[in-house]
PDB file of N, CA and C in Angstrom:
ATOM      1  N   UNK A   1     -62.047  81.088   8.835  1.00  0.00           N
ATOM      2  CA  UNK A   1     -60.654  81.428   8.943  1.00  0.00           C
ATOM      3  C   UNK A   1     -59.896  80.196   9.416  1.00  0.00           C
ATOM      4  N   UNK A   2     -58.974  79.723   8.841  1.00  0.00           N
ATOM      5  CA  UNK A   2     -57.781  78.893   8.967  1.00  0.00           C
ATOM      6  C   UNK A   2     -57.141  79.088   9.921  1.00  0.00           C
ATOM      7  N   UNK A   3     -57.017  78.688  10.997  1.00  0.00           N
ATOM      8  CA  UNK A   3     -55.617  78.658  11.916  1.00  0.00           C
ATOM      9  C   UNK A   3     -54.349  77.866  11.786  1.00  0.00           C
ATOM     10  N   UNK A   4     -53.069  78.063  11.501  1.00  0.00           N
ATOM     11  CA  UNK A   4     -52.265  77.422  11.345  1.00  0.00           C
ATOM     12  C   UNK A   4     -51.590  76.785  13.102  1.00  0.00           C
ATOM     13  N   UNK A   5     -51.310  75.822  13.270  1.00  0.00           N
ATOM     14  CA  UNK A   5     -50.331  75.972  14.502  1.00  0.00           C
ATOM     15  C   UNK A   5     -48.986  76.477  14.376  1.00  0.00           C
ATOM     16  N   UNK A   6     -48.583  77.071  15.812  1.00  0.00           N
ATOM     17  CA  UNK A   6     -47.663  78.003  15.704  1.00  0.00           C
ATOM     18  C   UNK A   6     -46.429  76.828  15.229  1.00  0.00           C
ATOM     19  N   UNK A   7     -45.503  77.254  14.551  1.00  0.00           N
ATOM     20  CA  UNK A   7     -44.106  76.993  14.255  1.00  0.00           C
ATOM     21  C   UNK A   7     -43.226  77.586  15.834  1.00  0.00           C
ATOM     22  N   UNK A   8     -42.942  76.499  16.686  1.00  0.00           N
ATOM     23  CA  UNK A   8     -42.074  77.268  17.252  1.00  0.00           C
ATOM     24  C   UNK A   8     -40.237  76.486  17.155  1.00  0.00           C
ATOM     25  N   UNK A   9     -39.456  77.718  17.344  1.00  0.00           N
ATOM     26  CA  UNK A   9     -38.251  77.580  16.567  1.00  0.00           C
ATOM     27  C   UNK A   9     -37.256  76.932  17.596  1.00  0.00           C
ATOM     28  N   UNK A  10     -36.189  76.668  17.206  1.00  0.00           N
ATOM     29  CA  UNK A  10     -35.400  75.869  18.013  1.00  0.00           C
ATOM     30  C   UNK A  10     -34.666  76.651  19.188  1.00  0.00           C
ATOM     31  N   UNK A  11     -34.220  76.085  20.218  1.00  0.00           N
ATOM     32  CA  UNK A  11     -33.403  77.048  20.862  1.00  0.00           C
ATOM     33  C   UNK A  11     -32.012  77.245  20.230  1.00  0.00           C
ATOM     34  N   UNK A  12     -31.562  76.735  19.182  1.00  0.00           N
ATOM     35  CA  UNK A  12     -30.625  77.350  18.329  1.00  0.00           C
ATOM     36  C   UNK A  12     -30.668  77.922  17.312  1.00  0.00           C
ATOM     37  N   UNK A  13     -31.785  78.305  17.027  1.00  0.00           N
ATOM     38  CA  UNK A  13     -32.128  79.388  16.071  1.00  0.00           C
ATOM     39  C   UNK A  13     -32.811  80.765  16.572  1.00  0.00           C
ATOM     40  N   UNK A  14     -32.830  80.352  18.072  1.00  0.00           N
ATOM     41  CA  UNK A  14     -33.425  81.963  18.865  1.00  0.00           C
ATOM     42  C   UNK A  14     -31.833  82.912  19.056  1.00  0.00           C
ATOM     43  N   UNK A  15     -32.238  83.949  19.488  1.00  0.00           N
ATOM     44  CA  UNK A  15     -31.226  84.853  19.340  1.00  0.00           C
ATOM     45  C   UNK A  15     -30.271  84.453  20.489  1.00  0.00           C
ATOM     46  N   UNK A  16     -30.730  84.017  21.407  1.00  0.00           N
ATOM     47  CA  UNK A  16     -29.356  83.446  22.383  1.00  0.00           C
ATOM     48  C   UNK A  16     -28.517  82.370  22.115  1.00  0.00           C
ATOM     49  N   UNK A  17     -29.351  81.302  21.099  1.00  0.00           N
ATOM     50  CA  UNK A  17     -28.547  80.122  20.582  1.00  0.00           C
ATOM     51  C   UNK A  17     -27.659  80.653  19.340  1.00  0.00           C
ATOM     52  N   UNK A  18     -28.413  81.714  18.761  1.00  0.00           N
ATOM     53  CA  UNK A  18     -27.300  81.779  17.320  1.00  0.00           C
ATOM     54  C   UNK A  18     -25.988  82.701  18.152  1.00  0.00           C
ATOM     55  N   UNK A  19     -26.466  83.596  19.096  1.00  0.00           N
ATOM     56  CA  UNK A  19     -24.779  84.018  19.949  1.00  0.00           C
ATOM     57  C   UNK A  19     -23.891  82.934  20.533  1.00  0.00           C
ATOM     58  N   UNK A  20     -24.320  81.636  21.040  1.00  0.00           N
ATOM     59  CA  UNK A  20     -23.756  80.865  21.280  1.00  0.00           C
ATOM     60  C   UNK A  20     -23.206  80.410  20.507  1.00  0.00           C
ATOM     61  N   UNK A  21     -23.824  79.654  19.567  1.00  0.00           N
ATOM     62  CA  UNK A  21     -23.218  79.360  18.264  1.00  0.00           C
ATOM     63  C   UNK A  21     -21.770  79.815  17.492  1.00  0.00           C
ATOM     64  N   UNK A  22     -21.823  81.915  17.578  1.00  0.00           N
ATOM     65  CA  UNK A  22     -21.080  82.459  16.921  1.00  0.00           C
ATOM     66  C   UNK A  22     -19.747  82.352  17.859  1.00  0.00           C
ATOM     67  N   UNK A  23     -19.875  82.123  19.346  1.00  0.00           N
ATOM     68  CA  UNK A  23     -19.029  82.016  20.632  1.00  0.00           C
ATOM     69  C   UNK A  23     -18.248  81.323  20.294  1.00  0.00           C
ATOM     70  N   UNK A  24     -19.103  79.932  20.360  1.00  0.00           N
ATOM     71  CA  UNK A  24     -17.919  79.046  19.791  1.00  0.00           C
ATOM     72  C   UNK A  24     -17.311  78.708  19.314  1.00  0.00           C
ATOM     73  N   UNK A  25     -17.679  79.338  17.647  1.00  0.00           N
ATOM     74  CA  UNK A  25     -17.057  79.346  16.169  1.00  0.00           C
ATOM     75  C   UNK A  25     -16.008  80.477  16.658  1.00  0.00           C
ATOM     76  N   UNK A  26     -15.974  81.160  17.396  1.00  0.00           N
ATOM     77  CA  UNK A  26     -14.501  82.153  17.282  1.00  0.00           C
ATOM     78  C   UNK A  26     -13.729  81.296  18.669  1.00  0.00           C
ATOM     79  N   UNK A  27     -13.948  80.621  19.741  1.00  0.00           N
ATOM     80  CA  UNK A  27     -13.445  80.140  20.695  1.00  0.00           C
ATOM     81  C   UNK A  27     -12.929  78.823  19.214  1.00  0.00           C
ATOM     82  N   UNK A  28     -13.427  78.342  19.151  1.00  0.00           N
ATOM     83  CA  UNK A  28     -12.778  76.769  18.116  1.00  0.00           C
ATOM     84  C   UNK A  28     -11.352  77.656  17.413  1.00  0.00           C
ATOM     85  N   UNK A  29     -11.974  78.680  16.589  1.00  0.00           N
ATOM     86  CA  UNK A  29     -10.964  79.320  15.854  1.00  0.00           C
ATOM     87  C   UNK A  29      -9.848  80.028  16.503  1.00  0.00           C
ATOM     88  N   UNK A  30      -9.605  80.678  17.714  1.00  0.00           N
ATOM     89  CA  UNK A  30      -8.870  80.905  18.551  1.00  0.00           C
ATOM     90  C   UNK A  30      -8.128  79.489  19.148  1.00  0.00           C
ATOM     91  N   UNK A  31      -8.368  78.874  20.061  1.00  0.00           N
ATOM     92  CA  UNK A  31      -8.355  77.388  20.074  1.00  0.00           C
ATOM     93  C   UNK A  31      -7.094  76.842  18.755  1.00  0.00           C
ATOM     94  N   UNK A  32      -7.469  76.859  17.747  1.00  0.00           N
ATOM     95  CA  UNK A  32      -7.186  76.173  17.368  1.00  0.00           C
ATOM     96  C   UNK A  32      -5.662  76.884  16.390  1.00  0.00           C
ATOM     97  N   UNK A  33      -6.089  78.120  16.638  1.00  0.00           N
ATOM     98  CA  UNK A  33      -4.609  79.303  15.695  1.00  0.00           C
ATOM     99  C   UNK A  33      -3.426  79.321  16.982  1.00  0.00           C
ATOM    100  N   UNK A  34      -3.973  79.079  18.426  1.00  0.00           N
ATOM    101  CA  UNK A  34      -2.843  79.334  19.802  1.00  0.00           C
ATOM    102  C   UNK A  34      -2.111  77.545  19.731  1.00  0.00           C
ATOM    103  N   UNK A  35      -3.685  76.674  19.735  1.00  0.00           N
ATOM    104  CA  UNK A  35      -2.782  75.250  19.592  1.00  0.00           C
ATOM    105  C   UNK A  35      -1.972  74.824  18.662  1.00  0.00           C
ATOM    106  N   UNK A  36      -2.060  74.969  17.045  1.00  0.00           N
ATOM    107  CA  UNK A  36      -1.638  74.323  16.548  1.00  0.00           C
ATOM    108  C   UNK A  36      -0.585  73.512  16.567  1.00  0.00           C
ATOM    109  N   UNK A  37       0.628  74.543  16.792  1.00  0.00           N
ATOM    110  CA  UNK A  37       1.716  73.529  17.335  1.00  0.00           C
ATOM    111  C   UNK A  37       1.550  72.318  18.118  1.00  0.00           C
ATOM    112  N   UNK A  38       0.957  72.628  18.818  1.00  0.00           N
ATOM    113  CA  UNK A  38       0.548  71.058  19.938  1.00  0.00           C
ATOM    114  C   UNK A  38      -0.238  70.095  18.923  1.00  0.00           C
ATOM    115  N   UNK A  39      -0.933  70.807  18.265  1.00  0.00           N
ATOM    116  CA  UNK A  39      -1.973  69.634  17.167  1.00  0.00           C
ATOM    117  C   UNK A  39      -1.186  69.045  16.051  1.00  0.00           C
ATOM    118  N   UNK A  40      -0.350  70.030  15.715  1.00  0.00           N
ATOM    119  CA  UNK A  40       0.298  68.844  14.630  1.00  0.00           C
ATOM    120  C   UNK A  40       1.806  68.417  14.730  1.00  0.00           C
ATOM    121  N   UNK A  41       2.127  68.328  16.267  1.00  0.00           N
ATOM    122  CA  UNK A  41       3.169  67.828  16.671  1.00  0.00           C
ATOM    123  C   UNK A  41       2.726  66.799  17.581  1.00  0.00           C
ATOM    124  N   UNK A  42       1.820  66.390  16.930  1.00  0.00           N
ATOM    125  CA  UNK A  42       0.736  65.065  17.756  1.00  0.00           C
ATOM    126  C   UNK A  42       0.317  64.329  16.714  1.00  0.00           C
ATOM    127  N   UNK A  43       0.417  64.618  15.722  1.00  0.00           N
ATOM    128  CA  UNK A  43      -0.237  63.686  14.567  1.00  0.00           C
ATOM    129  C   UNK A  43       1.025  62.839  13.868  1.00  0.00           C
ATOM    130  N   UNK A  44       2.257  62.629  14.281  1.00  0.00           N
ATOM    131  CA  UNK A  44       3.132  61.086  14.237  1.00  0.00           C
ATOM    132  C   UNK A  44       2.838  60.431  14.700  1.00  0.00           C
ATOM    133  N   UNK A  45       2.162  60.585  16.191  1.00  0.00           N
ATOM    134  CA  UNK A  45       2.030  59.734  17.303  1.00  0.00           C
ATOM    135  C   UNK A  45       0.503  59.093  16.682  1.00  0.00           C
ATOM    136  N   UNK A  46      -0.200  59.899  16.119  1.00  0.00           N
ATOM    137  CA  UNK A  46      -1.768  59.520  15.967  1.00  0.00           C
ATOM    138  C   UNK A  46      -1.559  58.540  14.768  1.00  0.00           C
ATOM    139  N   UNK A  47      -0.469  58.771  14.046  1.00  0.00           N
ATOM    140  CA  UNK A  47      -0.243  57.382  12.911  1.00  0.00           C
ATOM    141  C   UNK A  47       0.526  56.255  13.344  1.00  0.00           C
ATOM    142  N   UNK A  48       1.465  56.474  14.417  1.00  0.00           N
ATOM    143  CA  UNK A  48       1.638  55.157  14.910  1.00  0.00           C
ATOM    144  C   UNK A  48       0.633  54.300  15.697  1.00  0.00           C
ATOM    145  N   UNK A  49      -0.295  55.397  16.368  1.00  0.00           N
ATOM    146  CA  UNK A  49      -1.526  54.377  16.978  1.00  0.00           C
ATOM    147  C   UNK A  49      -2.779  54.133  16.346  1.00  0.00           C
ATOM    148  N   UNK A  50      -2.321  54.549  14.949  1.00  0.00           N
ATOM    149  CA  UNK A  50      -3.562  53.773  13.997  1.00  0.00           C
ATOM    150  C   UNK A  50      -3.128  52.580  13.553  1.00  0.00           C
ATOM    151  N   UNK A  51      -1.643  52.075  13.824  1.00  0.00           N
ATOM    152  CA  UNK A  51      -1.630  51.142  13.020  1.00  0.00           C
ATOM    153  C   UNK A  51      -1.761  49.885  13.867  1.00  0.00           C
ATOM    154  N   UNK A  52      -1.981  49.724  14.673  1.00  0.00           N
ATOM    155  CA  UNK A  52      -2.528  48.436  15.482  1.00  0.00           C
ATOM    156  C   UNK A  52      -4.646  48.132  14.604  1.00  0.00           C
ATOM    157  N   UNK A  53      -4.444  48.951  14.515  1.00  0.00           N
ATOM    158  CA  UNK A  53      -6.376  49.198  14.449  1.00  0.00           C
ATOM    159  C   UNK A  53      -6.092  48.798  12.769  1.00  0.00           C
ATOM    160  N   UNK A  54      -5.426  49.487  12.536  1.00  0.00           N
ATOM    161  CA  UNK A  54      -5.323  48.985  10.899  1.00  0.00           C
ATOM    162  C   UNK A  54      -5.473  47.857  10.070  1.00  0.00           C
ATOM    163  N   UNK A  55      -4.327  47.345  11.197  1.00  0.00           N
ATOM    164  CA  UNK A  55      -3.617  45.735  11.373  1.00  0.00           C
ATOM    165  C   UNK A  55      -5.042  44.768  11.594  1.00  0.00           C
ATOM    166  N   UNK A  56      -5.902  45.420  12.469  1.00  0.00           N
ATOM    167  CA  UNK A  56      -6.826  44.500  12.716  1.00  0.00           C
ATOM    168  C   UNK A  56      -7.883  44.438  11.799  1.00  0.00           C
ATOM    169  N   UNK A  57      -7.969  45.785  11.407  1.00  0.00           N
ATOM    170  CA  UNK A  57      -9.221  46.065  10.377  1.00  0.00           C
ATOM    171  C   UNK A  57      -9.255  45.152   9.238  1.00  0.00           C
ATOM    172  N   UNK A  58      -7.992  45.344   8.892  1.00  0.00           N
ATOM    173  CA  UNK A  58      -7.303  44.328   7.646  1.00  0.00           C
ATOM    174  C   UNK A  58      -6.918  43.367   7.761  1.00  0.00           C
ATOM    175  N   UNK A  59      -7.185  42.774   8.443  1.00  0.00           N
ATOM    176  CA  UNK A  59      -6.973  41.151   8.743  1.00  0.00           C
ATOM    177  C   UNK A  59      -8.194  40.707   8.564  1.00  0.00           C
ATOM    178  N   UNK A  60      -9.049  41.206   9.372  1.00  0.00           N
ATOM    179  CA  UNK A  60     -10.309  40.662   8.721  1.00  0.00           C
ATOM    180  C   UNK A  60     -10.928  40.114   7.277  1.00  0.00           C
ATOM    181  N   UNK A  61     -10.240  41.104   6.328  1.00  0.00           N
ATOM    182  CA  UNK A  61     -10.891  40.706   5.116  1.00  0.00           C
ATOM    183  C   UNK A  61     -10.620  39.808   4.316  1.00  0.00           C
ATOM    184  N   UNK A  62      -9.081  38.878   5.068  1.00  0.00           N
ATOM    185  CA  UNK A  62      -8.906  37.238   4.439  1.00  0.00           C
ATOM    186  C   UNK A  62      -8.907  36.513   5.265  1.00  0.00           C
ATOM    187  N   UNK A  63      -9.363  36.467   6.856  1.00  0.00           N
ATOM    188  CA  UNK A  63      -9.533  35.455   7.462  1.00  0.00           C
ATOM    189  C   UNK A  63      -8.513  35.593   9.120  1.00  0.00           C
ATOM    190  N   UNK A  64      -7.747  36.209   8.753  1.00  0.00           N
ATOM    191  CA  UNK A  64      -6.799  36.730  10.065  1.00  0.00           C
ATOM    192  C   UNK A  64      -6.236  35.681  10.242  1.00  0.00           C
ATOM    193  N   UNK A  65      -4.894  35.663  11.238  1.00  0.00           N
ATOM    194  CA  UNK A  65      -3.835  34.678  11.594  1.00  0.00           C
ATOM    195  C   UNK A  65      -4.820  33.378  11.584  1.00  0.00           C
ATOM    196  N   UNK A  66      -4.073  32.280  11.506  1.00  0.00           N
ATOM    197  CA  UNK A  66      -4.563  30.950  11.799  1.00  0.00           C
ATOM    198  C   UNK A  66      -5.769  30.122  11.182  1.00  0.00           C
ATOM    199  N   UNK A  67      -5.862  31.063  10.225  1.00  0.00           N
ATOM    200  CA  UNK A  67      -6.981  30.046   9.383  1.00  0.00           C
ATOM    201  C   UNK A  67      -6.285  29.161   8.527  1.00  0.00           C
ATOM    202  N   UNK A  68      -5.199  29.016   7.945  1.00  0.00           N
ATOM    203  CA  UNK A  68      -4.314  28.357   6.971  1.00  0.00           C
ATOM    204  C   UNK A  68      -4.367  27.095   7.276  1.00  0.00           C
ATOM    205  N   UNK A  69      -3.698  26.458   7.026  1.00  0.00           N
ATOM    206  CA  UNK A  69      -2.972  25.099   7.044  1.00  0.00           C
ATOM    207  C   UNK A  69      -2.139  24.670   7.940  1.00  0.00           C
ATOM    208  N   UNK A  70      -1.436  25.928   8.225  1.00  0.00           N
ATOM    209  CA  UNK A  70      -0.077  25.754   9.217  1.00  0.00           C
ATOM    210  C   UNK A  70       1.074  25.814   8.784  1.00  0.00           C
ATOM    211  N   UNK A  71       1.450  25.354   7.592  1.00  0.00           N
ATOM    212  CA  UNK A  71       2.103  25.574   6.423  1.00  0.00           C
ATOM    213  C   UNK A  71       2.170  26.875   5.627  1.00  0.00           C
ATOM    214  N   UNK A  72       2.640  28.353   6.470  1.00  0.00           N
ATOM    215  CA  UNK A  72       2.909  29.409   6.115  1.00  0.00           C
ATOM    216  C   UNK A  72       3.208  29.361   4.179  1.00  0.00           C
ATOM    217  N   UNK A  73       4.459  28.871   4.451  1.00  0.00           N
ATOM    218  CA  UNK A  73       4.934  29.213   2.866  1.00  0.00           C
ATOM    219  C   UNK A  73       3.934  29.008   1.705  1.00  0.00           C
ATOM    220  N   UNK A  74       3.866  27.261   2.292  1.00  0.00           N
ATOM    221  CA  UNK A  74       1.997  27.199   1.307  1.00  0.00           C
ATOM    222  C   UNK A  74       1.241  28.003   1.095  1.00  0.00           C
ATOM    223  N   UNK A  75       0.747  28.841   2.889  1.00  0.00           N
ATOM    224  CA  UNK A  75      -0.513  29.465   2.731  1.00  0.00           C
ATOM    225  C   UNK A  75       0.037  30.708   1.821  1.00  0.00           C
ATOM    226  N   UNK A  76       1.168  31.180   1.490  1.00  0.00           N
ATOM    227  CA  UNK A  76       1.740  32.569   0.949  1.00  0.00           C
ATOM    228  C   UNK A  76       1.585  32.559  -0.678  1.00  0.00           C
ATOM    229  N   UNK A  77       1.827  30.964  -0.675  1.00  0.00           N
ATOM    230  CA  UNK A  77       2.048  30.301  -2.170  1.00  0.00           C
ATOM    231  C   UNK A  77       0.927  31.109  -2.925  1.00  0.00           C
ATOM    232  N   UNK A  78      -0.052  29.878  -1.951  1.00  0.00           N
ATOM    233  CA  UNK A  78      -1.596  30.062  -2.828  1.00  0.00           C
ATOM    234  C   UNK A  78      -1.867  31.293  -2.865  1.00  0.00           C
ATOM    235  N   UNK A  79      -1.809  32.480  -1.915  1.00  0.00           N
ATOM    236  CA  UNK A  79      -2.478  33.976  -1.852  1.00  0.00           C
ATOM    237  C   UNK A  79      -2.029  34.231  -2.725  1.00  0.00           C
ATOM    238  N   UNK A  80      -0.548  33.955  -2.983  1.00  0.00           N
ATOM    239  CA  UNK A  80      -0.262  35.200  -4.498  1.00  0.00           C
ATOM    240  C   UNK A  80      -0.635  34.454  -5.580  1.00  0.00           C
ATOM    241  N   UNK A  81      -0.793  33.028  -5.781  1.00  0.00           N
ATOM    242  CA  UNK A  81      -1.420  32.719  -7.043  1.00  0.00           C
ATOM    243  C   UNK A  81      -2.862  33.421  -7.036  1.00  0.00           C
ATOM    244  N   UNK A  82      -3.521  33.310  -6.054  1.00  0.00           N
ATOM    245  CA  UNK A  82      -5.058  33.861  -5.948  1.00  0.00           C
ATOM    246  C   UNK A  82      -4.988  35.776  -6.722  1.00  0.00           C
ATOM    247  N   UNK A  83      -4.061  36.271  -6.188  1.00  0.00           N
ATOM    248  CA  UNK A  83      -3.904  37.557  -6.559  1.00  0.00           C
ATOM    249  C   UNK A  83      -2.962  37.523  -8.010  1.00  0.00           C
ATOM    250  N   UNK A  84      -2.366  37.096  -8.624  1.00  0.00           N
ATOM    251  CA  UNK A  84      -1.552  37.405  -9.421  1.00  0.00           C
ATOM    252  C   UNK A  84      -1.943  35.985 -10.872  1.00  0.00           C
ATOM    253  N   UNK A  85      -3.410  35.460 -10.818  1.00  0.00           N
ATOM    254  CA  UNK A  85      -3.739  34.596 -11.436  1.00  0.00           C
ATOM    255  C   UNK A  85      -4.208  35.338 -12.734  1.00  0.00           C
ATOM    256  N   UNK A  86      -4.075  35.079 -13.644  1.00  0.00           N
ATOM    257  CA  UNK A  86      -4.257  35.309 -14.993  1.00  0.00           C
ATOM    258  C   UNK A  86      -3.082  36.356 -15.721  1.00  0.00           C
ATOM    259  N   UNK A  87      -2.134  37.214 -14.419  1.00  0.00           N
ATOM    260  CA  UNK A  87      -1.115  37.845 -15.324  1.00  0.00           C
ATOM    261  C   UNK A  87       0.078  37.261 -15.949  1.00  0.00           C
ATOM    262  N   UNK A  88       0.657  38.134 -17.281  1.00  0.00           N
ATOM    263  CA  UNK A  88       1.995  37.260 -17.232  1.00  0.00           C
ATOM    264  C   UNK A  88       3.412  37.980 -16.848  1.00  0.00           C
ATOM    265  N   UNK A  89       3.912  36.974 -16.181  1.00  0.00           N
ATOM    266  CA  UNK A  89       4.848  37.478 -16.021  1.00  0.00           C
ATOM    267  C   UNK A  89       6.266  37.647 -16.738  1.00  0.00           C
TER     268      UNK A  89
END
């Protein structure tokens, strides 16, 4: 005869974790039908303070302030030839 070892199950799949579970899924959903107003009279503010992070994210991917020449207009010159090279205008 074969003995298997036992499978034992998670504490969120025993019967006290899946009540917890269901607790919180109606506390989130309550939560979140009493807040709303507060939640999305907060999300202007959450796009003005993405855009510092933005700013930085995206700078990264040509080199960020001060890699140029020093010569702004130059450095503006060349980017848009770099981007706008082969169309016609």
């Amino acid at each position: 005869m074969v003995q298997h070892p036992s499978v034992e199950k998670g504490w969120f799949r025993s019967r006290a974790g899946l009540g917890f579970l269901a607790f919180l899924a109606i506390a989130a959903f309550f939560l979140f039908t009493e807040h709303q107003a507060h939640f999305f009279g907060f999300l202007p503010y959450l796009l003005l303070l993405a855009c510092p992070l933005l700013h930085l994210f995206m700078h990264r991917k040509h080199g960020g302030h001060g890699k140029g020449t020093g010569d702004h207009a130059k450095d503006h010159a060349e980017h848009g030839k770099h981007h706008w090279e082969g169309r016609d205008e």
